[in-house]
PDB file of N, CA and C in Angstrom:
ATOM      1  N   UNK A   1       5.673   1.686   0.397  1.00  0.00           N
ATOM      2  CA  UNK A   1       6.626   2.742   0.122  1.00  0.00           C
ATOM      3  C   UNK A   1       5.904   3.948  -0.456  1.00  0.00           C
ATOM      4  N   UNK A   2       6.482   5.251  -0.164  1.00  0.00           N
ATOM      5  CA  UNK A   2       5.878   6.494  -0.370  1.00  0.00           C
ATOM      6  C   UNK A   2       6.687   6.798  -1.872  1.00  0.00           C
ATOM      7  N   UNK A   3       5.648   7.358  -2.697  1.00  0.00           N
ATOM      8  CA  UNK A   3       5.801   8.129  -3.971  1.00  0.00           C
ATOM      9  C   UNK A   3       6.599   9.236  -3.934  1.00  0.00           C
ATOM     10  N   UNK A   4       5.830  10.095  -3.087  1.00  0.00           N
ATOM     11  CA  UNK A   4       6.228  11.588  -2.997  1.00  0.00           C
ATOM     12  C   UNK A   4       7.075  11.690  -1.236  1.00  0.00           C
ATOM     13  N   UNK A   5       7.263  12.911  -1.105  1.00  0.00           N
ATOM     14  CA  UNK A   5       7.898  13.011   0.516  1.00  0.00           C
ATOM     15  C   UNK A   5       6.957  13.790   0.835  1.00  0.00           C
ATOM     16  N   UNK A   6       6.620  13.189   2.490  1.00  0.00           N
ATOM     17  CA  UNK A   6       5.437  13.532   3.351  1.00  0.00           C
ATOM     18  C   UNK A   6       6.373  13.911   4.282  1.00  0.00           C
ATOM     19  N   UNK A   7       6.106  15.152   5.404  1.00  0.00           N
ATOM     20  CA  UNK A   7       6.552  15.048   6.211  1.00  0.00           C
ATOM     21  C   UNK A   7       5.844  15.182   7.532  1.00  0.00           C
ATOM     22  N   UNK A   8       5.898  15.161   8.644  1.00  0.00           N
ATOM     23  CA  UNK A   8       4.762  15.462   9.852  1.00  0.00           C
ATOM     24  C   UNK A   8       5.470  15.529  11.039  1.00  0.00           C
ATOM     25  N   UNK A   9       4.844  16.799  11.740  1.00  0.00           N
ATOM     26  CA  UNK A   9       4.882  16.548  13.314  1.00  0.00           C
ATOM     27  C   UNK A   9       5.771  16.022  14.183  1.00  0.00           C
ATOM     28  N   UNK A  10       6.501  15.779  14.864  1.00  0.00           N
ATOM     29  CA  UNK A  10       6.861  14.961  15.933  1.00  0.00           C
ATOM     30  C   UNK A  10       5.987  14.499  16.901  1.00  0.00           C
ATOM     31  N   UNK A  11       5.756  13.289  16.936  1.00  0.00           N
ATOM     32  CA  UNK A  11       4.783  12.797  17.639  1.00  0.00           C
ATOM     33  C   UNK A  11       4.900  13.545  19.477  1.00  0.00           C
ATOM     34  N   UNK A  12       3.667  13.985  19.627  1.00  0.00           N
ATOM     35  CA  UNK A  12       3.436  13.987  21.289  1.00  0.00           C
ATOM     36  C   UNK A  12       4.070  13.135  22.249  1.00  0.00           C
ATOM     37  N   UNK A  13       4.726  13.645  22.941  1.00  0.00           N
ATOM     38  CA  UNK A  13       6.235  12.578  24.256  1.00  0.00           C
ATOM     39  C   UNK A  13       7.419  11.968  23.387  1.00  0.00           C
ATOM     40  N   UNK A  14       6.832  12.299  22.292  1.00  0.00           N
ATOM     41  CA  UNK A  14       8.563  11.869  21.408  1.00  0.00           C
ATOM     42  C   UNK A  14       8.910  12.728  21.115  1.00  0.00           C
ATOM     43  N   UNK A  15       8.994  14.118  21.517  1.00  0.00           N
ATOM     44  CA  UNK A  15       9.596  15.418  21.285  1.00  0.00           C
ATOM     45  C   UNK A  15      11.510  15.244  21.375  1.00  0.00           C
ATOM     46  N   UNK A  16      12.289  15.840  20.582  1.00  0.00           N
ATOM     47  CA  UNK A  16      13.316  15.860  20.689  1.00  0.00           C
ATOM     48  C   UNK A  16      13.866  17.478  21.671  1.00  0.00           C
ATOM     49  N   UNK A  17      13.743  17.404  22.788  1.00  0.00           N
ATOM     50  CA  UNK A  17      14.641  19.180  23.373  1.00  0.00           C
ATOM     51  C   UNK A  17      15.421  20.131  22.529  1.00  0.00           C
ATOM     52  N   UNK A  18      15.478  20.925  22.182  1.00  0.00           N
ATOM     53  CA  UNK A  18      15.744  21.839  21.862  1.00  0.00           C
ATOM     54  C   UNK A  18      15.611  21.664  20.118  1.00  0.00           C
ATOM     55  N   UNK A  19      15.221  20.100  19.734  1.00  0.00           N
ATOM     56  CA  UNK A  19      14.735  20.640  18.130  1.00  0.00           C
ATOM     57  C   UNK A  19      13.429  19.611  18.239  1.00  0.00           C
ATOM     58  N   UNK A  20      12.492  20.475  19.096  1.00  0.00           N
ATOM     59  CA  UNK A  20      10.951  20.959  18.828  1.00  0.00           C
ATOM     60  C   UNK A  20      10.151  21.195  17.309  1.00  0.00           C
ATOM     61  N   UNK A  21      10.738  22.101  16.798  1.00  0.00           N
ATOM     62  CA  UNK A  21      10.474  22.650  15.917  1.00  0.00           C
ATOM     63  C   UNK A  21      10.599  22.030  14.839  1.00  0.00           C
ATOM     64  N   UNK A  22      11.609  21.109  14.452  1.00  0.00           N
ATOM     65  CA  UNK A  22      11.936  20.319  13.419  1.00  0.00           C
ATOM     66  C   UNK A  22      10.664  19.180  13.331  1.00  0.00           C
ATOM     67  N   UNK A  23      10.750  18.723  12.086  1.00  0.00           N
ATOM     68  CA  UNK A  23       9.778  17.765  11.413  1.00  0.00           C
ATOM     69  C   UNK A  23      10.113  16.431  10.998  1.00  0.00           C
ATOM     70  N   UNK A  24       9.484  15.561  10.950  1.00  0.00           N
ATOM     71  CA  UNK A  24       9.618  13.799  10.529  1.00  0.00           C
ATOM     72  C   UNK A  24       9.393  13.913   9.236  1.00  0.00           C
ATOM     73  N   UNK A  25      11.138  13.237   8.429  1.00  0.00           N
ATOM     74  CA  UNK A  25      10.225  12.643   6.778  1.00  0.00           C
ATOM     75  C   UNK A  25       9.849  11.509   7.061  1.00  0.00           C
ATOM     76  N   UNK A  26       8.745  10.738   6.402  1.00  0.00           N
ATOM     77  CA  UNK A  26       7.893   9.545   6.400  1.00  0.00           C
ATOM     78  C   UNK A  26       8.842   8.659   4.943  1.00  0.00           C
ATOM     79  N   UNK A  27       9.255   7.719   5.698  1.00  0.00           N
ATOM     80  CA  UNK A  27       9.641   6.529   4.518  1.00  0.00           C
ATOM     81  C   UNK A  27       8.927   5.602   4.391  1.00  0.00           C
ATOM     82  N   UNK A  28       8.368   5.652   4.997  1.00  0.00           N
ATOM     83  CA  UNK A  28       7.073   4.656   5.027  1.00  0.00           C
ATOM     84  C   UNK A  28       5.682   5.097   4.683  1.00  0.00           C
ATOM     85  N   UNK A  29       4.318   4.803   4.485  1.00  0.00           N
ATOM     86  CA  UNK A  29       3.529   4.853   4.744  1.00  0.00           C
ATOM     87  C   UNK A  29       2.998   4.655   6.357  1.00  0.00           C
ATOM     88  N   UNK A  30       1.913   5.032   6.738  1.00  0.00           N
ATOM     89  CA  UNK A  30       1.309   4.942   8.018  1.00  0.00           C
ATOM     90  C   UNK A  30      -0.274   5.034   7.902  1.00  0.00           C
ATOM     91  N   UNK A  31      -0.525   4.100   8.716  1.00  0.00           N
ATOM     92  CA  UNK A  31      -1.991   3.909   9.060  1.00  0.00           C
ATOM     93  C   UNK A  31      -2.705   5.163   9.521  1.00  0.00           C
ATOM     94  N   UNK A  32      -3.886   5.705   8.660  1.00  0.00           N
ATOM     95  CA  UNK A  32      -4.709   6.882   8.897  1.00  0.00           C
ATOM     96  C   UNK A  32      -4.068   7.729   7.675  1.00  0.00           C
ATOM     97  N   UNK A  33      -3.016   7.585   7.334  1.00  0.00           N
ATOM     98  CA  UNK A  33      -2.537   8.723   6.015  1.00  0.00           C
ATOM     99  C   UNK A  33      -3.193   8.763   5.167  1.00  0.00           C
ATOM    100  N   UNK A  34      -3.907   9.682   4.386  1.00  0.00           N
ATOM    101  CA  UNK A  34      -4.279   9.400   2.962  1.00  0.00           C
ATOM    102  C   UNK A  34      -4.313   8.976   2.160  1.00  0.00           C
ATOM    103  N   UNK A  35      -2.549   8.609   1.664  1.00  0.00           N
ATOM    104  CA  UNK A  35      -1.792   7.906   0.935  1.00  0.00           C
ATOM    105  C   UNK A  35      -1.910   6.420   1.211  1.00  0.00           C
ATOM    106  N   UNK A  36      -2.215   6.127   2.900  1.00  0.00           N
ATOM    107  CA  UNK A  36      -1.810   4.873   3.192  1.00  0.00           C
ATOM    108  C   UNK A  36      -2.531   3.457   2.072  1.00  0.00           C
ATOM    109  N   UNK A  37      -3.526   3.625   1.760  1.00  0.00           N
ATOM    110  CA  UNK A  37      -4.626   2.415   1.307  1.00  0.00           C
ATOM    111  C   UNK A  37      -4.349   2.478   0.435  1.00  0.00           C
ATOM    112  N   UNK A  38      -3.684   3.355  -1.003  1.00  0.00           N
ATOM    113  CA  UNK A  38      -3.588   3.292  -2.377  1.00  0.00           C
ATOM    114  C   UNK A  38      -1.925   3.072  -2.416  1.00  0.00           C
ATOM    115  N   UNK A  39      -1.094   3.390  -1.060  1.00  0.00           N
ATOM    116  CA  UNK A  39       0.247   2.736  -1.331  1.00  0.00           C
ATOM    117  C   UNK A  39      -0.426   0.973  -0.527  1.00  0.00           C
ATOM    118  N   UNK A  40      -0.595   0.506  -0.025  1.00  0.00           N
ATOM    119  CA  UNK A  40      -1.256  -1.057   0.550  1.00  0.00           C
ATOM    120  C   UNK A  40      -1.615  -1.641  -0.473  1.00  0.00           C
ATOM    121  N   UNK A  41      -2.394  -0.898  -1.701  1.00  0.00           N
ATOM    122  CA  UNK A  41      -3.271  -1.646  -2.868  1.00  0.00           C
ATOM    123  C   UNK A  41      -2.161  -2.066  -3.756  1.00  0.00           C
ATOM    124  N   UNK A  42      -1.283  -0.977  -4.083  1.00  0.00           N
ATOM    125  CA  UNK A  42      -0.257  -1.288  -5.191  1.00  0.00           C
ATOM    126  C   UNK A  42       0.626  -2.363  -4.692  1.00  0.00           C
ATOM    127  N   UNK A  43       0.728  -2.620  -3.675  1.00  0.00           N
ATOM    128  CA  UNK A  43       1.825  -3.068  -3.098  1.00  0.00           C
ATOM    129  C   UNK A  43       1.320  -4.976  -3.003  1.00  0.00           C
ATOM    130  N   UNK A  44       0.027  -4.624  -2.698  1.00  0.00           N
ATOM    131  CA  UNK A  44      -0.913  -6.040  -3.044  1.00  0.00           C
ATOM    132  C   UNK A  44      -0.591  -6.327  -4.067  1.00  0.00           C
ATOM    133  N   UNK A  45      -1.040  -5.388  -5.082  1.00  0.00           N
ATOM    134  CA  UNK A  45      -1.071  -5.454  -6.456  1.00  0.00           C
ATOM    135  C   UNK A  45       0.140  -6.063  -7.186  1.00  0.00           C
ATOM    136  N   UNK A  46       1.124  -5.781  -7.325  1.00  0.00           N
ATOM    137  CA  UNK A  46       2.440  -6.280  -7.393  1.00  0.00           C
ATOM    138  C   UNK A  46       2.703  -7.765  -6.865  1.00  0.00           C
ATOM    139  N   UNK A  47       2.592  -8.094  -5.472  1.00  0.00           N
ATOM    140  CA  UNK A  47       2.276  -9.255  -5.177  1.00  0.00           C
ATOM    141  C   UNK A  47       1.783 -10.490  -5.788  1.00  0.00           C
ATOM    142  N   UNK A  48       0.447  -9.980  -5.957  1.00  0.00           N
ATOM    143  CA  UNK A  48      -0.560 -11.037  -6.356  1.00  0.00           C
ATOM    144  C   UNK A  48      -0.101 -11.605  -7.754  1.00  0.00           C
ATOM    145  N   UNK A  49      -0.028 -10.231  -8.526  1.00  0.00           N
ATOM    146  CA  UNK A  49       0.316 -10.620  -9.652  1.00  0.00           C
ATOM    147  C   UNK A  49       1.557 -11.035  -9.953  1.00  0.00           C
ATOM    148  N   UNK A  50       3.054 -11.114  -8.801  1.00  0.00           N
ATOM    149  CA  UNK A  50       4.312 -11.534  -9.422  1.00  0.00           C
ATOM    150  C   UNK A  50       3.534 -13.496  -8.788  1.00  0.00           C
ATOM    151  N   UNK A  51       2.700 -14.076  -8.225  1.00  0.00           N
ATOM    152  CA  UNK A  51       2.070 -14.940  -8.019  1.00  0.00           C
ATOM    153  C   UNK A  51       1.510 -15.775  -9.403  1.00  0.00           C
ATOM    154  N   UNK A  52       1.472 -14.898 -10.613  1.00  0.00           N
ATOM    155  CA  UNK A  52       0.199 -15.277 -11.440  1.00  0.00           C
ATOM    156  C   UNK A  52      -0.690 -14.998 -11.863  1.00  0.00           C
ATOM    157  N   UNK A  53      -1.735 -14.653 -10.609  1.00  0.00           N
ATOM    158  CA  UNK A  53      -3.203 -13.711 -10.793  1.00  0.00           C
ATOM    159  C   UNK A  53      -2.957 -12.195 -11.890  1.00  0.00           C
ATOM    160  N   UNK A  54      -4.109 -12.267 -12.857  1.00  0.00           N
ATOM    161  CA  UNK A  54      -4.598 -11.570 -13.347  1.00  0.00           C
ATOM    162  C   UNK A  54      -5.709 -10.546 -13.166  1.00  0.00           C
ATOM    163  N   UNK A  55      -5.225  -9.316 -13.378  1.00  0.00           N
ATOM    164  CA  UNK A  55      -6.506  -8.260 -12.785  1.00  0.00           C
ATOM    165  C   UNK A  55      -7.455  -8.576 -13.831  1.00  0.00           C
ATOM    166  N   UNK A  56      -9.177  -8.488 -13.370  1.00  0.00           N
ATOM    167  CA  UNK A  56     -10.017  -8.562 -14.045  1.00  0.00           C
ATOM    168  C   UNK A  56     -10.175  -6.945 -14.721  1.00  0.00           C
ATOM    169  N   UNK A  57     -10.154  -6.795 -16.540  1.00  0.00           N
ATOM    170  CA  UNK A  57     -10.218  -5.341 -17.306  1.00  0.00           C
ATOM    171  C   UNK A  57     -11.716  -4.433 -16.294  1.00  0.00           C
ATOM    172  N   UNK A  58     -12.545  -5.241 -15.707  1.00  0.00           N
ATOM    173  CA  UNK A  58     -13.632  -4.830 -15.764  1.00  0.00           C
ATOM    174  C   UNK A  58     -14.127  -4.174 -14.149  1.00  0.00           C
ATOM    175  N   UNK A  59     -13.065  -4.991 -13.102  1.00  0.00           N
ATOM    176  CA  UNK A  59     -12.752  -4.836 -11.884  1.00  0.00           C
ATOM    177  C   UNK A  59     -11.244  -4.594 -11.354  1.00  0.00           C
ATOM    178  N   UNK A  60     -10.921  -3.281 -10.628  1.00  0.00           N
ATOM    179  CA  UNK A  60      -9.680  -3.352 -10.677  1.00  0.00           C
ATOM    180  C   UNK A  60      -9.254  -4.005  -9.567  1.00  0.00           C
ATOM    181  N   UNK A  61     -10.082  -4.683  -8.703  1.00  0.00           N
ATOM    182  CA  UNK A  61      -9.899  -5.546  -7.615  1.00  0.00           C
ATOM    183  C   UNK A  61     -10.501  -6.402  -7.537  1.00  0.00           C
ATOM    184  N   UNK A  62     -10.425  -7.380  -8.288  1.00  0.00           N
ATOM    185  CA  UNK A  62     -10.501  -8.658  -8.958  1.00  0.00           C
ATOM    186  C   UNK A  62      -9.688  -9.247  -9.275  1.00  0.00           C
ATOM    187  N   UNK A  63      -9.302 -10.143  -9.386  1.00  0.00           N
ATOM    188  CA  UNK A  63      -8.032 -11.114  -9.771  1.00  0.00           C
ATOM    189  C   UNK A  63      -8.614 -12.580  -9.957  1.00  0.00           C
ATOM    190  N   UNK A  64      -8.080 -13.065 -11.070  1.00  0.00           N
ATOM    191  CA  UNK A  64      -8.346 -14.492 -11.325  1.00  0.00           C
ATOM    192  C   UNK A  64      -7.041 -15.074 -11.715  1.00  0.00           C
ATOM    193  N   UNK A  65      -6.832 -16.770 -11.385  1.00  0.00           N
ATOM    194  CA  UNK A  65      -5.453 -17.633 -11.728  1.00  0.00           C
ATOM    195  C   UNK A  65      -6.130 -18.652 -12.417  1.00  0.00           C
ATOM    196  N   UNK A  66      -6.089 -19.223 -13.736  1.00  0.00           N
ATOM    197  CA  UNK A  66      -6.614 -20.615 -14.389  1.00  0.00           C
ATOM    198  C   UNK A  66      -5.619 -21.739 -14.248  1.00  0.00           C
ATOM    199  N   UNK A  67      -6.084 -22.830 -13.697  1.00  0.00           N
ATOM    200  CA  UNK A  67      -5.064 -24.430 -13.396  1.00  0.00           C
ATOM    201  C   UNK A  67      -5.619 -25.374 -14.442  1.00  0.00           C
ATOM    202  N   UNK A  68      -5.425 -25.334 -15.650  1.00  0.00           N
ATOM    203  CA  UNK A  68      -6.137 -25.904 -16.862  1.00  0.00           C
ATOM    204  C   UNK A  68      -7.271 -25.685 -17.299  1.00  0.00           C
ATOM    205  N   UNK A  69      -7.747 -26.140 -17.886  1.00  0.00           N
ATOM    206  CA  UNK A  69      -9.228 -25.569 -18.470  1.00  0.00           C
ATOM    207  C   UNK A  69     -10.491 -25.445 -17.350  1.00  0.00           C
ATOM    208  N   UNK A  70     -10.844 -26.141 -16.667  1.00  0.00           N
ATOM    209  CA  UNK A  70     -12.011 -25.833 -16.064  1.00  0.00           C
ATOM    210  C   UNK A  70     -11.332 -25.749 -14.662  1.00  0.00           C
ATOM    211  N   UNK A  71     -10.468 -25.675 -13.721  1.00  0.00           N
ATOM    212  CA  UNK A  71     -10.302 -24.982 -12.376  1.00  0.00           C
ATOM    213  C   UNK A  71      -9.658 -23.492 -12.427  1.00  0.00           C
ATOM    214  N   UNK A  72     -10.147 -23.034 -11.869  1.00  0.00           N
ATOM    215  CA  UNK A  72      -9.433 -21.305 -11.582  1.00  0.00           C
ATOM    216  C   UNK A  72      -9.710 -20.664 -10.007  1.00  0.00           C
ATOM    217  N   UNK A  73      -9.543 -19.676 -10.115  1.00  0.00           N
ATOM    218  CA  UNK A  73      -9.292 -18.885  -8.493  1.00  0.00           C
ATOM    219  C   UNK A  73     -10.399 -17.620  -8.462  1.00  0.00           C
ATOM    220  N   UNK A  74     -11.100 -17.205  -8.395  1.00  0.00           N
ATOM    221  CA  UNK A  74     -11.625 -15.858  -8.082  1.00  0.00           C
ATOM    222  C   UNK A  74     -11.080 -14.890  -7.166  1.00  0.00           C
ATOM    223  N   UNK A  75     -10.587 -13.874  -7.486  1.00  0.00           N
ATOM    224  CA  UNK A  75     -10.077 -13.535  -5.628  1.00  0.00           C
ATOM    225  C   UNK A  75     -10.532 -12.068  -5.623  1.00  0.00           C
ATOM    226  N   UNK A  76     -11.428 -11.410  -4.816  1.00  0.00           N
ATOM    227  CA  UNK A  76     -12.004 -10.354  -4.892  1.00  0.00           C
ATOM    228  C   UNK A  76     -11.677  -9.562  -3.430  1.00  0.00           C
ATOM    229  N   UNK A  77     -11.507  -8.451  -3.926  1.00  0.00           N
ATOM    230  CA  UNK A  77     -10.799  -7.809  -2.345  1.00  0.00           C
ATOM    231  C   UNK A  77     -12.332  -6.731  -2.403  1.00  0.00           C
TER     232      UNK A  77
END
């Protein structure tokens, strides 16, 4: 999901006739956007952690889960 409102273009052969001119808002993210990889991360991010995993203070893409004292998870993106 998008933060801010993006808007763009009408894609090439998906032209609408006589409103050319008009523009697409983006509710989504899209692959190649700027935005796209840091809205994908948060969205991981949220995930992982409603899972359990803990971000490592030292890596912000790092995550560890402990299953009693000596088993745990590493998970490094």
């Amino acid at each position: 999901d998008l933060e801010e409102e993006i808007y763009m273009l009408q894609l090439e052969g998906f032209e609408v006739k006589g409103k050319d001119k008009l523009v697409c808002k983006l509710n989504k993210s899209l692959y190649g956007l700027k935005h796209a990889l840091r809205c994908w991360y948060k969205r991981f991010d949220s995930f992982i952690v409603s899972l359990g995993y803990n971000r490592l203070n030292i890596d912000p893409y790092a995550y560890f889960k402990r299953f009693g004292e000596k088993d745990f998870i590493v998970l490094l993106l």
